[in-house]
C-alpha atoms as a PDB file:
ATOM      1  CA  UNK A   1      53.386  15.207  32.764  1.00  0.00           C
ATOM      2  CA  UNK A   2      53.079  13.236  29.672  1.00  0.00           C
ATOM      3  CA  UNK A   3      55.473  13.069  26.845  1.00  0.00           C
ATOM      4  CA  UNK A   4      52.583  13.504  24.839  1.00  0.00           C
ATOM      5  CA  UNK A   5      49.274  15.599  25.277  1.00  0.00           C
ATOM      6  CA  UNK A   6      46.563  16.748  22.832  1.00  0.00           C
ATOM      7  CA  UNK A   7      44.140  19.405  23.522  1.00  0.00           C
ATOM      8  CA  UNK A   8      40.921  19.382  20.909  1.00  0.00           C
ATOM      9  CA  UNK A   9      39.063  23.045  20.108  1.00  0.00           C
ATOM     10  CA  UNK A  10      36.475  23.958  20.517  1.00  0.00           C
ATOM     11  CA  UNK A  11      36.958  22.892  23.811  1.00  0.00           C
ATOM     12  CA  UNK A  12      33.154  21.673  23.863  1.00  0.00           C
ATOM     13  CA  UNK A  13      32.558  19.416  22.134  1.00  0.00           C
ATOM     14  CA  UNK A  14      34.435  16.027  21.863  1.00  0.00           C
ATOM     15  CA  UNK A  15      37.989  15.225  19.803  1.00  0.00           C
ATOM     16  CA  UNK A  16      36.466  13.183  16.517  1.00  0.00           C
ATOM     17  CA  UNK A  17      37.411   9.607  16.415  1.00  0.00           C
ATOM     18  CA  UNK A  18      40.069  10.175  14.304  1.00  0.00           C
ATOM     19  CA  UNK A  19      41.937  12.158  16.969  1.00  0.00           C
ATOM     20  CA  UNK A  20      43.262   8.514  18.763  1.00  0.00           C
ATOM     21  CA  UNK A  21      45.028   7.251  16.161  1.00  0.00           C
ATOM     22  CA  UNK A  22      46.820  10.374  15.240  1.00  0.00           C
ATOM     23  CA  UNK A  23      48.297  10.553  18.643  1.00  0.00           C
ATOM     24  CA  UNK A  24      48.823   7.385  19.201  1.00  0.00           C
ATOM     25  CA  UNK A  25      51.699   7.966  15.920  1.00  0.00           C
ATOM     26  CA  UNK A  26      53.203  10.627  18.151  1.00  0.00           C
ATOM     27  CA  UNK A  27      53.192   8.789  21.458  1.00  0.00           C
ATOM     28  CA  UNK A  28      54.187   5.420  19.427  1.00  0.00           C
ATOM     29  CA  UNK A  29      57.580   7.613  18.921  1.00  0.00           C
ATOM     30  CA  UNK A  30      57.556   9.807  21.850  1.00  0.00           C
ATOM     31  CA  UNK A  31      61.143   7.801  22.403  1.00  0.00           C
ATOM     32  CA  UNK A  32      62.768   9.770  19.998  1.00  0.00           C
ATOM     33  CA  UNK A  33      60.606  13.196  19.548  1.00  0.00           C
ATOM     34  CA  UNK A  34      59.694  13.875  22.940  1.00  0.00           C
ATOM     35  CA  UNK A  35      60.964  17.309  23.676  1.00  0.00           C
ATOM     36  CA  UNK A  36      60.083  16.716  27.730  1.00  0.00           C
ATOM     37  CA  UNK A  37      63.137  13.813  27.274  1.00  0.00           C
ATOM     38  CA  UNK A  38      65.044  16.426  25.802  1.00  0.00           C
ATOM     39  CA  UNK A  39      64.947  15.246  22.075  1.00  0.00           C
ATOM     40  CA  UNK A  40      65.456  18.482  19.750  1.00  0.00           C
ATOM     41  CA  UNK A  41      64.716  17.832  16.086  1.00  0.00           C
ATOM     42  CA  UNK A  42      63.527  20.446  13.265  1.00  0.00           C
ATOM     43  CA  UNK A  43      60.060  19.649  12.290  1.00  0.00           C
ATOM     44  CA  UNK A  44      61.457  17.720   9.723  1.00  0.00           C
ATOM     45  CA  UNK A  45      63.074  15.216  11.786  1.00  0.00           C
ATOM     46  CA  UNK A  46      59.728  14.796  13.723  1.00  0.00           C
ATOM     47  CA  UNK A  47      58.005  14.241  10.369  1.00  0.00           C
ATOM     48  CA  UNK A  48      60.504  11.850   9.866  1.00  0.00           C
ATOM     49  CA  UNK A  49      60.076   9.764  13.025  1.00  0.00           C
ATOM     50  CA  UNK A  50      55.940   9.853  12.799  1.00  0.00           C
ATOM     51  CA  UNK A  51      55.624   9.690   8.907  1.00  0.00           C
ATOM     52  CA  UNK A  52      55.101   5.462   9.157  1.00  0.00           C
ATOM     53  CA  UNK A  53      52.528   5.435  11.306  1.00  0.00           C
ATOM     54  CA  UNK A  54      50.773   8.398   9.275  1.00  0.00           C
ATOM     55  CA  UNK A  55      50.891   6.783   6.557  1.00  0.00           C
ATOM     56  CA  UNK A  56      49.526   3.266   8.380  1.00  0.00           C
ATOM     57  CA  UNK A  57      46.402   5.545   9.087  1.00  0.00           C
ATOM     58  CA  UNK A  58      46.067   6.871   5.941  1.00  0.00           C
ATOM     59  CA  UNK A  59      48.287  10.104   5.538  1.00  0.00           C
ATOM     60  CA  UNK A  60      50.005  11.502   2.769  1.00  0.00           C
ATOM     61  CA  UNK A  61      52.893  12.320   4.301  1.00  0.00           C
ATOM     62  CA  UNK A  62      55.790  15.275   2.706  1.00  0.00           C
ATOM     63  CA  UNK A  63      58.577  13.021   2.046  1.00  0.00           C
ATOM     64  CA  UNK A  64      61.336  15.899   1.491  1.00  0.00           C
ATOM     65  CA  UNK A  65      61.264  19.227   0.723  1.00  0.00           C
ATOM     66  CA  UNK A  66      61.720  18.772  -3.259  1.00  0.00           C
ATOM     67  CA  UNK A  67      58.865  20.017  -4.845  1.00  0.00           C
ATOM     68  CA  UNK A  68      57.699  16.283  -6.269  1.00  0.00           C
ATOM     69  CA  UNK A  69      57.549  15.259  -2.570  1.00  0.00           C
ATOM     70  CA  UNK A  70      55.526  18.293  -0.919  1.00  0.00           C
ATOM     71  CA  UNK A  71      52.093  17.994  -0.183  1.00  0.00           C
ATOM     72  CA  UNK A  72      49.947  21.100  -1.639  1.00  0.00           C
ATOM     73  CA  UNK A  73      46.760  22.148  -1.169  1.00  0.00           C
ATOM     74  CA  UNK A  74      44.688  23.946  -3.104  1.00  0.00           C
ATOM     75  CA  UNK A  75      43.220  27.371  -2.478  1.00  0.00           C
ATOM     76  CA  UNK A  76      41.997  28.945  -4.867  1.00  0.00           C
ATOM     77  CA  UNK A  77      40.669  27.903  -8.649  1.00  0.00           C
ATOM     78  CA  UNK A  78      41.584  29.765 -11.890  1.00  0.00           C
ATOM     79  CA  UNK A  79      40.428  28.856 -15.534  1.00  0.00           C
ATOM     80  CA  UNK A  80      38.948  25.880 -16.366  1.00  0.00           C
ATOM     81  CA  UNK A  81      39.144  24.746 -13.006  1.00  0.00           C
ATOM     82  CA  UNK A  82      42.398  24.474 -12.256  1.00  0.00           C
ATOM     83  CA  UNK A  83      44.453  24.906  -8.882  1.00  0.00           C
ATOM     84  CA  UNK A  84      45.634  28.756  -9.408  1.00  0.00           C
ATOM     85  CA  UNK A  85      47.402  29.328  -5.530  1.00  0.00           C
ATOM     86  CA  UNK A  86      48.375  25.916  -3.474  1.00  0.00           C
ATOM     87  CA  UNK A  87      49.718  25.731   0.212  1.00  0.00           C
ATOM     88  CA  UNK A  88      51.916  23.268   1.834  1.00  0.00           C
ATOM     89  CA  UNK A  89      50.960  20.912   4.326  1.00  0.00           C
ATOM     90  CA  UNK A  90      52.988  18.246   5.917  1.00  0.00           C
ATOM     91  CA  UNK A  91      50.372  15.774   5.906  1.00  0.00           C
ATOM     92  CA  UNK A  92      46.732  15.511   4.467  1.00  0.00           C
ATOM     93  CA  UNK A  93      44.261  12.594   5.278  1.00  0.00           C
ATOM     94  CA  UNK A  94      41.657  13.150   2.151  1.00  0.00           C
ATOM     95  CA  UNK A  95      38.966  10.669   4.284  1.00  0.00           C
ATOM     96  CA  UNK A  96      38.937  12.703   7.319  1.00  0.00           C
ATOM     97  CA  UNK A  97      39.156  15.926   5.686  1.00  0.00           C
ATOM     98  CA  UNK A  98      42.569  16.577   7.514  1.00  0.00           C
ATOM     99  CA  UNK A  99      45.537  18.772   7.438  1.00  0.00           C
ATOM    100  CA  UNK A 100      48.949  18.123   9.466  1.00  0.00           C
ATOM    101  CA  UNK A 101      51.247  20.597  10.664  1.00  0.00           C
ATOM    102  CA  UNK A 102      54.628  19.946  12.690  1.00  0.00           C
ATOM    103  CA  UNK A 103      56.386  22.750  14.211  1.00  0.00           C
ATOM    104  CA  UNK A 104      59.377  22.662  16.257  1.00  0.00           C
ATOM    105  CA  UNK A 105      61.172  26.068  17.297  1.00  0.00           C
ATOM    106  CA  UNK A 106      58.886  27.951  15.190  1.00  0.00           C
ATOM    107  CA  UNK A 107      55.630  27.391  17.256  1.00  0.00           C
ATOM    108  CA  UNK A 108      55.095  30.856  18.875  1.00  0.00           C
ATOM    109  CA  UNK A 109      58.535  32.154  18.773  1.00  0.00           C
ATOM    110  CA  UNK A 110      58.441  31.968  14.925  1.00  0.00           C
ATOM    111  CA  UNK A 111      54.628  32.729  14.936  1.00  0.00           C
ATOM    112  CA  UNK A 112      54.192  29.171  12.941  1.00  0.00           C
ATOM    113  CA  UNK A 113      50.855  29.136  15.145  1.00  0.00           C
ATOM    114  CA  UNK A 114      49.676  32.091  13.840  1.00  0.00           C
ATOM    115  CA  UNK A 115      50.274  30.827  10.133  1.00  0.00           C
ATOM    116  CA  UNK A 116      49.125  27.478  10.191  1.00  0.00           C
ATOM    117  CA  UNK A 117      45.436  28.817  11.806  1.00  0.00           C
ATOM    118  CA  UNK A 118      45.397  31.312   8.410  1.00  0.00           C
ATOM    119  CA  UNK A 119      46.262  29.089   5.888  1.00  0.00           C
ATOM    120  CA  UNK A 120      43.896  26.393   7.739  1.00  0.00           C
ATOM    121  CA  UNK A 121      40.763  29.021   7.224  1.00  0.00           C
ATOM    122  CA  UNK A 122      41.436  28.688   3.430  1.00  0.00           C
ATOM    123  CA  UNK A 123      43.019  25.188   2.926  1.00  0.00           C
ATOM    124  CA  UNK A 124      40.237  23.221   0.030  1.00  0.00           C
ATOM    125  CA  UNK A 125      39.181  20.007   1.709  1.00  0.00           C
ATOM    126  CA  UNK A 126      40.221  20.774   5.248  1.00  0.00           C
ATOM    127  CA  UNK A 127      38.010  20.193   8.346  1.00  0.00           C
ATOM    128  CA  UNK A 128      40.022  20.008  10.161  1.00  0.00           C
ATOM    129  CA  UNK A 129      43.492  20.719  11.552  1.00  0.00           C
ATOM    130  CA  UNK A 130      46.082  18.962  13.237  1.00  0.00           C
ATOM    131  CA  UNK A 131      49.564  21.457  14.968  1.00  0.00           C
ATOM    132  CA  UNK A 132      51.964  19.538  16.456  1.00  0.00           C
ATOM    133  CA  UNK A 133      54.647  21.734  18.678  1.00  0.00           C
ATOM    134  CA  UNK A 134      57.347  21.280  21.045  1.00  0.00           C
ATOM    135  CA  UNK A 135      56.128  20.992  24.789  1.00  0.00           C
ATOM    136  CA  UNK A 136      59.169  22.506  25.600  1.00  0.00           C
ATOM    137  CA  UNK A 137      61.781  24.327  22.815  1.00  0.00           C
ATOM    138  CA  UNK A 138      65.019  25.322  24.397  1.00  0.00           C
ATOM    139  CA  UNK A 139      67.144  28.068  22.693  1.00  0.00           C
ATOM    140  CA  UNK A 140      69.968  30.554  23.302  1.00  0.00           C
ATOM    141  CA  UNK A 141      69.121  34.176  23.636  1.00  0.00           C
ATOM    142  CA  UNK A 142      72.035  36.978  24.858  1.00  0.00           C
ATOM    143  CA  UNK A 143      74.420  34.020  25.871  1.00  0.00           C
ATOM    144  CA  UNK A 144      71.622  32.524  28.010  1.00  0.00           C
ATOM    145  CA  UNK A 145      69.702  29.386  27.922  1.00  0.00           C
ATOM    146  CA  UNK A 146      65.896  29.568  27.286  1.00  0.00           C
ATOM    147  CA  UNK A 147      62.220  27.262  27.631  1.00  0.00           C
ATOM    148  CA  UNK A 148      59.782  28.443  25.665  1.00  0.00           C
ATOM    149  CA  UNK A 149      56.466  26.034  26.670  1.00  0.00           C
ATOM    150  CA  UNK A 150      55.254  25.859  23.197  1.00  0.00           C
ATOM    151  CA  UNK A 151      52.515  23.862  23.842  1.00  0.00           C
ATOM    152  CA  UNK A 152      50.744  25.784  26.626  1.00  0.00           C
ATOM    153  CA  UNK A 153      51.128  28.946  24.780  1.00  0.00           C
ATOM    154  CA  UNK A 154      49.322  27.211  21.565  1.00  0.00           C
ATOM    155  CA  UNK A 155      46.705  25.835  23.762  1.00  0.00           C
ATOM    156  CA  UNK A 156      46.018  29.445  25.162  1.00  0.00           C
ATOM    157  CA  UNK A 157      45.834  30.813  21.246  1.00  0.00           C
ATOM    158  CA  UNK A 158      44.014  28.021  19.947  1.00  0.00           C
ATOM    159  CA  UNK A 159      41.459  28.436  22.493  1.00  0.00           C
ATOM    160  CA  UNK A 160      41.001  32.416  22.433  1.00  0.00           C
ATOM    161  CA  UNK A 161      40.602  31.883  18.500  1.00  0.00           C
ATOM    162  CA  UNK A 162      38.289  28.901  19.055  1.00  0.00           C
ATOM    163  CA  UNK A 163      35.635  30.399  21.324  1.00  0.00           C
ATOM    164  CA  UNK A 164      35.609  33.510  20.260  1.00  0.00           C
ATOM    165  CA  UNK A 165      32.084  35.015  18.857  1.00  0.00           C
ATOM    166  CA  UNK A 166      34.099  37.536  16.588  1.00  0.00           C
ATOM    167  CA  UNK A 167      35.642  34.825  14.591  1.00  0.00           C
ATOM    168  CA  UNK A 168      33.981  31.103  13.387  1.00  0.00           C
ATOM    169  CA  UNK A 169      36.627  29.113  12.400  1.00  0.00           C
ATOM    170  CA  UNK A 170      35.387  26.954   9.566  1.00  0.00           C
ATOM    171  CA  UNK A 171      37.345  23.902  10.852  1.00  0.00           C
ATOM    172  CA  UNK A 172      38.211  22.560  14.259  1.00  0.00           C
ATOM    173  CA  UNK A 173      41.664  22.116  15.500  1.00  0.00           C
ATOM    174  CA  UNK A 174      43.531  19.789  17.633  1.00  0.00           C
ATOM    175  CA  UNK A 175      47.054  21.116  19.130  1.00  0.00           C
ATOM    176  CA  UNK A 176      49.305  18.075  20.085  1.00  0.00           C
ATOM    177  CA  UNK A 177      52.334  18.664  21.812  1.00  0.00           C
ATOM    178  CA  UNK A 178      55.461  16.713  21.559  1.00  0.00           C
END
């Protein structure tokens, strides 16, 4: 298995250009984030490892979590135009239209997945989405150890939400997992 995979959605139609070189940032540090090596980091330490090569590509990248360094989004547009309700994103690519999202532990157990597909259906300027999560997140539950396969259990959402005639997504979404 690789250290690092992407899965594109919808499933039929191609990965944009775009897709390559966002990757290639991941697998360029899969070294040091690769949970299948057993690296462990909060999403902030993966940010942290993949934020120079983002930013090589074009990225603006959250530097901390002080409010001068997030990276906010608008939703939603009060008087005289301005920005009335903003959301977070790690990383936004204004070019490609893109927003970033790293999760770690949070992927399904924390229901990050679930979030980060909402707040991509309203994000202003986003065509599409980028979720990074763990291949693998270990944890301790009643004393015992744990292996939660993030990514397979993303790929299984993203695609149910994806190809779904009840819902049309008004971005496409690539899942990369770490």
């Amino acid at each position: 298995m690789a250290d690092i995979s992407f899965m594109h959605f919808p499933s039929t139609k191609p990965a944009p250009s775009f897709i390559e070189d966002t990757v290639n940032c991941f697998s360029d540090e899969s070294s040091s984030i690769s949970t299948i090596k057993g690296n462990h980091h909060n999403s902030d330490g993966v940010l942290e490892h993949i934020r120079e090569g983002l930013e090589k590509i074009g990225f603006e990248v959250e530097k901390s979590k002080k409010k001068v360094d997030k990276i906010l989004r608008p939703i939603t547009f009060g008087i005289d135009g301005v920005p009335d309700l903003k959301y977070e994103v790690d990383a936004y690519h204004a070019k490609w239209k893109v927003g970033l999202e790293v999760e770690a532990g949070r992927g399904t157990l924390g229901n990050a997945i679930y979030r980060n597909l909402i707040q991509g259906m309203v994000l202003t300027g986003v065509d599409h989405l980028i979720v990074a999560v763990a291949k693998e997140y270990k944890y301790k539950s009643n004393g015992k150890q744990h292996t939660s396969k993030d990514f397979e259990k993303c790929i299984k959402i993203c695609s149910a939400l994806s190809s779904h005639t009840r819902v049309e997504l008004p971005y496409t979404i690539t899942l990369i997992g770490y």
